[in-house]
PDB file of N, CA and C in Angstrom:
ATOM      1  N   UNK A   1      91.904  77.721 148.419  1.00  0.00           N
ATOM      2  CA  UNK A   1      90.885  77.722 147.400  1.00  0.00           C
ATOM      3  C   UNK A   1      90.112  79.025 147.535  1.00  0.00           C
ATOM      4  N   UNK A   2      89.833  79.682 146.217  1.00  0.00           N
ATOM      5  CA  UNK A   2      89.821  81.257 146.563  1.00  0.00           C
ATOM      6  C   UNK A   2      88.673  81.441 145.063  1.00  0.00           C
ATOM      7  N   UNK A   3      87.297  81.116 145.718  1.00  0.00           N
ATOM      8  CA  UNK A   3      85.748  81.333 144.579  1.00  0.00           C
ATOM      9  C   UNK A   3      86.298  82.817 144.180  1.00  0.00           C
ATOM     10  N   UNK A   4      85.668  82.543 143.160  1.00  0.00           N
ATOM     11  CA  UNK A   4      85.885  84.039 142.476  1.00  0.00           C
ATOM     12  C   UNK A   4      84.537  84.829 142.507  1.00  0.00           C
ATOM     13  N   UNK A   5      84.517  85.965 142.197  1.00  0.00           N
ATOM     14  CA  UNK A   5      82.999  86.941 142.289  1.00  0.00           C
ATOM     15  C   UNK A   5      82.133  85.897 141.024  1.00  0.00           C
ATOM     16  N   UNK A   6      80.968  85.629 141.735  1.00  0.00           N
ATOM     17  CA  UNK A   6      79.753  85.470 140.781  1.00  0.00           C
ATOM     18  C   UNK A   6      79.794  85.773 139.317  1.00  0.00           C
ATOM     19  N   UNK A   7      80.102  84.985 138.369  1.00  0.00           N
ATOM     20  CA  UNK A   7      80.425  85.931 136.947  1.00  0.00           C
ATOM     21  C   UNK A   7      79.017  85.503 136.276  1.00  0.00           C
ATOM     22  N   UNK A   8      78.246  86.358 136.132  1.00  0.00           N
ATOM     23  CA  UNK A   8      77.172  86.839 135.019  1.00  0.00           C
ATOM     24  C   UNK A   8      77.179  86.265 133.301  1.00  0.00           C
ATOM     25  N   UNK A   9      76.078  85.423 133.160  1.00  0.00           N
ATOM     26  CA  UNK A   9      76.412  85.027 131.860  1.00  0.00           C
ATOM     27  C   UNK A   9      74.739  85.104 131.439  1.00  0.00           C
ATOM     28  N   UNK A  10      74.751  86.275 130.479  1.00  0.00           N
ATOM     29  CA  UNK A  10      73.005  86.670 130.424  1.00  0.00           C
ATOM     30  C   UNK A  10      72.863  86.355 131.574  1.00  0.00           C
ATOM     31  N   UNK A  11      71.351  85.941 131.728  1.00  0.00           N
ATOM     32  CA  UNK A  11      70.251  85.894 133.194  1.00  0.00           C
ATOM     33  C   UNK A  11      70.899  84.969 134.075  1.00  0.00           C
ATOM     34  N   UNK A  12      71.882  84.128 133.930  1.00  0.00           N
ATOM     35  CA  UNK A  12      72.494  82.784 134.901  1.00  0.00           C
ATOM     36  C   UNK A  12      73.771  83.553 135.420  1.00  0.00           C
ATOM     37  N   UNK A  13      74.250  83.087 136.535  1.00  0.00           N
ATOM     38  CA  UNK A  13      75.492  83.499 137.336  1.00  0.00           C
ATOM     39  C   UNK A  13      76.221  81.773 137.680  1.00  0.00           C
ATOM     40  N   UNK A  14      77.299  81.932 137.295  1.00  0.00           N
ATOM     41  CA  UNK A  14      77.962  80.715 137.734  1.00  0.00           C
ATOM     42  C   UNK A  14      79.217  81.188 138.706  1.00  0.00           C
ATOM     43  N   UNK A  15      79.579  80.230 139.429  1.00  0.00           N
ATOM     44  CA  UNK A  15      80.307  80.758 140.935  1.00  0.00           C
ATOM     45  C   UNK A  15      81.391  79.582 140.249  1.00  0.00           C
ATOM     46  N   UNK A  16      82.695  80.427 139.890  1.00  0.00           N
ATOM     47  CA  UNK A  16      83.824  79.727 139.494  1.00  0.00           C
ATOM     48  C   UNK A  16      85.037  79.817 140.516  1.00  0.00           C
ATOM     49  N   UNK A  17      85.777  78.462 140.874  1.00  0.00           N
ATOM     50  CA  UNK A  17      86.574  78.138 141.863  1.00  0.00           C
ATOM     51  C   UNK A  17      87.961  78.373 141.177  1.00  0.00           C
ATOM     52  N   UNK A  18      88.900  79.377 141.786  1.00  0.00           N
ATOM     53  CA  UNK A  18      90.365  78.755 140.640  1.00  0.00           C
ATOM     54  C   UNK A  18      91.593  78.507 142.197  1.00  0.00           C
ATOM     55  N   UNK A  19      92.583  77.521 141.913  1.00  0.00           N
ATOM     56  CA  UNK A  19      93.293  77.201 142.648  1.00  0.00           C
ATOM     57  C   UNK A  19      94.732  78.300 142.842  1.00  0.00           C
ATOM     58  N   UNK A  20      95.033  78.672 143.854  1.00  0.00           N
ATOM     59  CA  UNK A  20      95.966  79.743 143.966  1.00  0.00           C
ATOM     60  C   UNK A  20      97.360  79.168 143.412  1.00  0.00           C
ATOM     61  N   UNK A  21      98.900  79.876 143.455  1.00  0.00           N
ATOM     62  CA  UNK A  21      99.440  79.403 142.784  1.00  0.00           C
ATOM     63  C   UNK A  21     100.357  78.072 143.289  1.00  0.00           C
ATOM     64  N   UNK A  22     100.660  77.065 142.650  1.00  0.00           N
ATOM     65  CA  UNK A  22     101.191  75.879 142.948  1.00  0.00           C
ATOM     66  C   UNK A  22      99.930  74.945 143.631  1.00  0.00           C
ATOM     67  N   UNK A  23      98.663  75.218 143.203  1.00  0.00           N
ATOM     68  CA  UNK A  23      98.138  74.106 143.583  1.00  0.00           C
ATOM     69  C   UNK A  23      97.285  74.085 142.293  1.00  0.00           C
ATOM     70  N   UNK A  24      96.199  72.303 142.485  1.00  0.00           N
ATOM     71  CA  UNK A  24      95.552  72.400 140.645  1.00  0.00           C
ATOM     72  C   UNK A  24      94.464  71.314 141.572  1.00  0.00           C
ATOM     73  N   UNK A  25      93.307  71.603 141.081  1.00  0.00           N
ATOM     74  CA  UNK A  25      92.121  71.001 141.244  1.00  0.00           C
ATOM     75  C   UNK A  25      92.103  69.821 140.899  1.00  0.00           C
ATOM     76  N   UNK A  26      91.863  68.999 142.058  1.00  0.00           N
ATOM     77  CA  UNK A  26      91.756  67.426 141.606  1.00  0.00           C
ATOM     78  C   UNK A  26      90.479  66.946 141.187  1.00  0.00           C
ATOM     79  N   UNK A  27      89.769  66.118 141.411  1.00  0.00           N
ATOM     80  CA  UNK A  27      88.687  65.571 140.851  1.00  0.00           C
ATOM     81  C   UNK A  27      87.562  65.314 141.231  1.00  0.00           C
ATOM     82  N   UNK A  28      87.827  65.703 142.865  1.00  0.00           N
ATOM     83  CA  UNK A  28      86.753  66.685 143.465  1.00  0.00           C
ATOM     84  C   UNK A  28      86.506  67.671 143.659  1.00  0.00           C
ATOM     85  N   UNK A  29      87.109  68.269 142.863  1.00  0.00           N
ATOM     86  CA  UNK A  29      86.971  70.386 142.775  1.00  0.00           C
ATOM     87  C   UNK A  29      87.584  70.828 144.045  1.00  0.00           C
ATOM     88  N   UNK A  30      88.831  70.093 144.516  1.00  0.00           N
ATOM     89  CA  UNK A  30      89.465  70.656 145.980  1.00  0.00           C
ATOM     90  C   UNK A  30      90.869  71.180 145.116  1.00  0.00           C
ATOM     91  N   UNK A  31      91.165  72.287 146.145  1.00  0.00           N
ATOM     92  CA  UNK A  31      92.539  72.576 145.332  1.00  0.00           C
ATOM     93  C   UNK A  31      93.665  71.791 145.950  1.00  0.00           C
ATOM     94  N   UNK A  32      95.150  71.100 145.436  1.00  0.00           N
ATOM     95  CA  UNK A  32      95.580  70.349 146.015  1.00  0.00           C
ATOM     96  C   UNK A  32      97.153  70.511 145.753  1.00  0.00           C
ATOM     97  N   UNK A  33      98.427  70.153 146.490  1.00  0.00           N
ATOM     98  CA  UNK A  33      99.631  71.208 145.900  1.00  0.00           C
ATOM     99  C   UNK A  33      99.664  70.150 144.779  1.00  0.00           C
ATOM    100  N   UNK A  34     100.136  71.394 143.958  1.00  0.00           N
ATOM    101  CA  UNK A  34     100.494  70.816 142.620  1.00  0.00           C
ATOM    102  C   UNK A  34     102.135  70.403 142.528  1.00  0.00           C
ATOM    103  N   UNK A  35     102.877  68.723 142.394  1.00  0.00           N
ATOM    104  CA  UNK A  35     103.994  68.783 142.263  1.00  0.00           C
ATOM    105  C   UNK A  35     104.861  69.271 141.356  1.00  0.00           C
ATOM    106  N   UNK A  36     105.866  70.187 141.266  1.00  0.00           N
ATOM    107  CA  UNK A  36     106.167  70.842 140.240  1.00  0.00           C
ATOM    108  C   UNK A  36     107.260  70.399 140.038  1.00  0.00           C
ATOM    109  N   UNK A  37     108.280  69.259 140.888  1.00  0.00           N
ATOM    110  CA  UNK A  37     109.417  68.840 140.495  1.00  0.00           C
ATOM    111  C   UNK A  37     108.929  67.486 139.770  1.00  0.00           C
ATOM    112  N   UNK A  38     107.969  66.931 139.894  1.00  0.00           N
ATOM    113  CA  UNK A  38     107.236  65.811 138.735  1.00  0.00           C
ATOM    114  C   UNK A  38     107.656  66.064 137.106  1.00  0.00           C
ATOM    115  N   UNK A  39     107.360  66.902 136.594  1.00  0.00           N
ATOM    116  CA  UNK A  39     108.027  67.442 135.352  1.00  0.00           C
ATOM    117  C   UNK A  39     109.118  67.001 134.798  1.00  0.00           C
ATOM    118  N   UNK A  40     108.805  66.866 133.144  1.00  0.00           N
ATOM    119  CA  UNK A  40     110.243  66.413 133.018  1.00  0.00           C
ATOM    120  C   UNK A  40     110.617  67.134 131.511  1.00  0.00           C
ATOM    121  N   UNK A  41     111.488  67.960 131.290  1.00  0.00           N
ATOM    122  CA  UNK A  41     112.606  68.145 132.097  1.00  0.00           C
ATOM    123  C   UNK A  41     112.275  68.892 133.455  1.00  0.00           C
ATOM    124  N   UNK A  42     113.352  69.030 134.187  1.00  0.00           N
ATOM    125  CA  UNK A  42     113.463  69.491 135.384  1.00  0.00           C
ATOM    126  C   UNK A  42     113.261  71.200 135.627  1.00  0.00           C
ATOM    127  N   UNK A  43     112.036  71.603 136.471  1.00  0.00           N
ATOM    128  CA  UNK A  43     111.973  73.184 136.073  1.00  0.00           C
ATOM    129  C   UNK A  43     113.221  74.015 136.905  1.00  0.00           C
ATOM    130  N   UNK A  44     114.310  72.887 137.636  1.00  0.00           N
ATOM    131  CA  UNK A  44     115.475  73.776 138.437  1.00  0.00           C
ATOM    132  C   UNK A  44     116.612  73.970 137.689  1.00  0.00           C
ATOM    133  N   UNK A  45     117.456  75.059 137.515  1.00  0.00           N
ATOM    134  CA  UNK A  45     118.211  75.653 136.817  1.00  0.00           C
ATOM    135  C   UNK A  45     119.367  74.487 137.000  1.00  0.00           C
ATOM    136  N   UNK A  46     120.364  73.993 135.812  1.00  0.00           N
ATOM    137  CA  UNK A  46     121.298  73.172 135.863  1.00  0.00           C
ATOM    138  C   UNK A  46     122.363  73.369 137.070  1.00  0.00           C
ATOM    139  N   UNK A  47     122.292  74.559 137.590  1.00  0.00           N
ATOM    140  CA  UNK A  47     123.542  74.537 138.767  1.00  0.00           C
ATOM    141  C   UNK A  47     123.013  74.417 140.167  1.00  0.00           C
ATOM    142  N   UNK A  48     121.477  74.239 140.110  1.00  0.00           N
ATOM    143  CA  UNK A  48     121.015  73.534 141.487  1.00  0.00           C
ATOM    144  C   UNK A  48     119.848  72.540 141.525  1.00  0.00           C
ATOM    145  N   UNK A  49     120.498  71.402 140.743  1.00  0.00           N
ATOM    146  CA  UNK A  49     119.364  70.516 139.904  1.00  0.00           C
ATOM    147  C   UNK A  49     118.338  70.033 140.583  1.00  0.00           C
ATOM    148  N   UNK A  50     118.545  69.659 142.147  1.00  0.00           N
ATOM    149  CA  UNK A  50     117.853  68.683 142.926  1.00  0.00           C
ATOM    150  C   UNK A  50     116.640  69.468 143.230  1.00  0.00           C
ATOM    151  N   UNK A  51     115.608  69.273 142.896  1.00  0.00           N
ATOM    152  CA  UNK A  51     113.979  69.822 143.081  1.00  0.00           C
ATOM    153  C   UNK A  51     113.707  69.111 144.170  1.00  0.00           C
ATOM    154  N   UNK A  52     112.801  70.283 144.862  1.00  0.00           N
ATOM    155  CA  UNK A  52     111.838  69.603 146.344  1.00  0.00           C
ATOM    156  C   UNK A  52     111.104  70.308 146.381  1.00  0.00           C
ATOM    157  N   UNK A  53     110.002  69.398 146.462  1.00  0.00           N
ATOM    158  CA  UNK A  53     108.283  70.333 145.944  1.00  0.00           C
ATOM    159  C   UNK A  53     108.173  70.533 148.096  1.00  0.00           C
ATOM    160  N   UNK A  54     107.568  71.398 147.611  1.00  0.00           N
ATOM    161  CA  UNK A  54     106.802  71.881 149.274  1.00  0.00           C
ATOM    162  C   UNK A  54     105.969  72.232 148.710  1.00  0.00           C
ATOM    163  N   UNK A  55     104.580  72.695 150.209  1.00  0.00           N
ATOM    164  CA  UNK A  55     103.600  72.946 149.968  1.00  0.00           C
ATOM    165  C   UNK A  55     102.832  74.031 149.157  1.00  0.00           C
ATOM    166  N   UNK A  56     103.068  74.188 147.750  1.00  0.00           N
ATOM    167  CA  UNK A  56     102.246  74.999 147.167  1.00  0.00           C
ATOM    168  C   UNK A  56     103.534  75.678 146.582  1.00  0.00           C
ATOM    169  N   UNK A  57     104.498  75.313 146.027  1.00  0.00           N
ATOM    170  CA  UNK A  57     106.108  75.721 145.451  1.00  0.00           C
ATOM    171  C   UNK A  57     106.727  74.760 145.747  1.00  0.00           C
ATOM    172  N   UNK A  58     108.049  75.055 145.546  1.00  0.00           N
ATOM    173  CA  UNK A  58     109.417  73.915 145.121  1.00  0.00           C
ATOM    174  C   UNK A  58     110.582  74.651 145.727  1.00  0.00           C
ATOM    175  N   UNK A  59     111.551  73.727 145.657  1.00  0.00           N
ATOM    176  CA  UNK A  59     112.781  74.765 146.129  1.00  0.00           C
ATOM    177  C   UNK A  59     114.336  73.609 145.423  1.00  0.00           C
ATOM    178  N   UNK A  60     114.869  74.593 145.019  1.00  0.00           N
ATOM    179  CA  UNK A  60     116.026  74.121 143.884  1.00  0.00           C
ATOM    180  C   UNK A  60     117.390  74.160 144.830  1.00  0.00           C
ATOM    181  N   UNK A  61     117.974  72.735 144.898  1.00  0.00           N
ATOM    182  CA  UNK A  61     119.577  73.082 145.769  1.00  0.00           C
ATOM    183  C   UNK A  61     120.897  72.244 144.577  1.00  0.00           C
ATOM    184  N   UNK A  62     121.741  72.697 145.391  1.00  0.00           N
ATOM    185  CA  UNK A  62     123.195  72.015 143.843  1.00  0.00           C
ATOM    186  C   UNK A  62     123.013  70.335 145.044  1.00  0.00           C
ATOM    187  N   UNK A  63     123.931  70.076 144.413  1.00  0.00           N
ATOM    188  CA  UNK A  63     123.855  68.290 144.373  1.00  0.00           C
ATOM    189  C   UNK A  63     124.762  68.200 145.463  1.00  0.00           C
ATOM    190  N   UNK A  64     125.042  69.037 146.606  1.00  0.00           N
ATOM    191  CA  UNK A  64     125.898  68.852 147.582  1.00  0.00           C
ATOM    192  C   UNK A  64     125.890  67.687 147.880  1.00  0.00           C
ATOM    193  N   UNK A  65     127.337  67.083 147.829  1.00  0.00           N
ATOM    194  CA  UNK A  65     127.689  65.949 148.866  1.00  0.00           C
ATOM    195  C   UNK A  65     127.968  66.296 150.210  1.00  0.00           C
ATOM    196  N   UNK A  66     127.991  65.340 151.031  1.00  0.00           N
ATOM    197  CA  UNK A  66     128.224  65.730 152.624  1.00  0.00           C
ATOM    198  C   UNK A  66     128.829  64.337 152.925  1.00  0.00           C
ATOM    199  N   UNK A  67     129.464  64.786 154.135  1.00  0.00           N
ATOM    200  CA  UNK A  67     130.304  63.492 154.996  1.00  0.00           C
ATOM    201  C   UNK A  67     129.249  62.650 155.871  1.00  0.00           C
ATOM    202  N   UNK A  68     129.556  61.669 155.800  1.00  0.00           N
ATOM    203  CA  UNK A  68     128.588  60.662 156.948  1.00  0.00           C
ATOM    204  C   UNK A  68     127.609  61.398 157.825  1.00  0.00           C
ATOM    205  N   UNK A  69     126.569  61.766 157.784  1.00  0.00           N
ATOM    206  CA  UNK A  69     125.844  61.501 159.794  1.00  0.00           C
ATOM    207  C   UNK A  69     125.836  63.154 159.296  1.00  0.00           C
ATOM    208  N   UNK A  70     125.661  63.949 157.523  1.00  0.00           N
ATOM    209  CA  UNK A  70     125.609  65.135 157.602  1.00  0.00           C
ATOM    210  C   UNK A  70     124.389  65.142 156.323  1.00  0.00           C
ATOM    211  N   UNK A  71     123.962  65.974 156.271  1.00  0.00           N
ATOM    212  CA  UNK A  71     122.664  66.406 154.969  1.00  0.00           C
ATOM    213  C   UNK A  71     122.742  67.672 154.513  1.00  0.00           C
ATOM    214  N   UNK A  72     122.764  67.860 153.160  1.00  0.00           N
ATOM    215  CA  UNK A  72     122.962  69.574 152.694  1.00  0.00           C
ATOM    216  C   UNK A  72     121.301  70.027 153.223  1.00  0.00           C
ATOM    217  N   UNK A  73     121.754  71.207 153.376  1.00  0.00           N
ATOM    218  CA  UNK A  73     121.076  72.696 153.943  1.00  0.00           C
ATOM    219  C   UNK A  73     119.877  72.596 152.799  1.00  0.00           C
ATOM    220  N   UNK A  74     118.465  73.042 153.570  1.00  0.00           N
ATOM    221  CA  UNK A  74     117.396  73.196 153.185  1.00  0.00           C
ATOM    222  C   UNK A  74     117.766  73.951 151.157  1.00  0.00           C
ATOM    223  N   UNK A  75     118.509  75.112 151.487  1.00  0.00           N
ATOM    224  CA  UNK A  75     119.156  75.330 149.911  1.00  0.00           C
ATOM    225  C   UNK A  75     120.086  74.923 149.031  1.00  0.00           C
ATOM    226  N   UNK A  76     121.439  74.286 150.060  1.00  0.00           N
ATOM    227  CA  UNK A  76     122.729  73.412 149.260  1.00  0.00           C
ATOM    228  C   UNK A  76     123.568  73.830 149.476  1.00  0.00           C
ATOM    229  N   UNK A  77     123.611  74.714 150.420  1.00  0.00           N
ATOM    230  CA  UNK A  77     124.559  75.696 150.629  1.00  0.00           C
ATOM    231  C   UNK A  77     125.776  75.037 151.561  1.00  0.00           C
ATOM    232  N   UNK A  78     125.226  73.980 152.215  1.00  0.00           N
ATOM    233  CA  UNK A  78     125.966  73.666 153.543  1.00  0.00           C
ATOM    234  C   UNK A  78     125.830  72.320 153.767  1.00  0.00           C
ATOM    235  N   UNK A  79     126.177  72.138 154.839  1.00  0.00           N
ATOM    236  CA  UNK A  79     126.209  70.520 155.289  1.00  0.00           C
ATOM    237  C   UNK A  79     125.782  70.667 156.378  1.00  0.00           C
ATOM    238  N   UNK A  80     124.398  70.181 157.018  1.00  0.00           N
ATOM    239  CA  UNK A  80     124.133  70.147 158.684  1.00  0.00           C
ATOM    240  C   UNK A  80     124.115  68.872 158.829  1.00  0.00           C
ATOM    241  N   UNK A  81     123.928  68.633 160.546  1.00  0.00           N
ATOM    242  CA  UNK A  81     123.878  67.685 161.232  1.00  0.00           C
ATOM    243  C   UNK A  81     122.890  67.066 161.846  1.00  0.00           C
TER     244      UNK A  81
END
């Protein structure tokens, strides 16, 4: 959460808060990650459909299958253990 300079409006100054990127002000004026795979349609390109929001961004992998007792790679690239 990142106040911005004092902005001047005639004789009053108001102190405005804006949330950096991938996060959005909840309803106590805190900034908070914003989920971006919530959306619909899907903001990940059709050849790596599966969205996974992390903290303050997302990250797009293809629909890898894997064998038993294996999970695709943080990107989709692979199969770990």
């Amino acid at each position: 959460m990142n106040p911005d300079p004092c902005v001047c409006l005639t004789a009053w100054c108001v102190h405005v808060l804006q949330c950096g990127h991938g996060f959005a002000m909840n309803e106590n004026g805190r900034c908070t990650d914003k989920d971006e795979c919530s959306p619909f349609p899907s903001v990940c390109p059709p050849d790596r459909p599966v969205c996974t929001n992390t903290y303050g961004s997302f990250k797009c992998r293809s629909n890898k299958r894997c064998s038993q007792g294996y999970k695709p790679s943080s990107d989709g690239s692979a199969c770990v253990g």
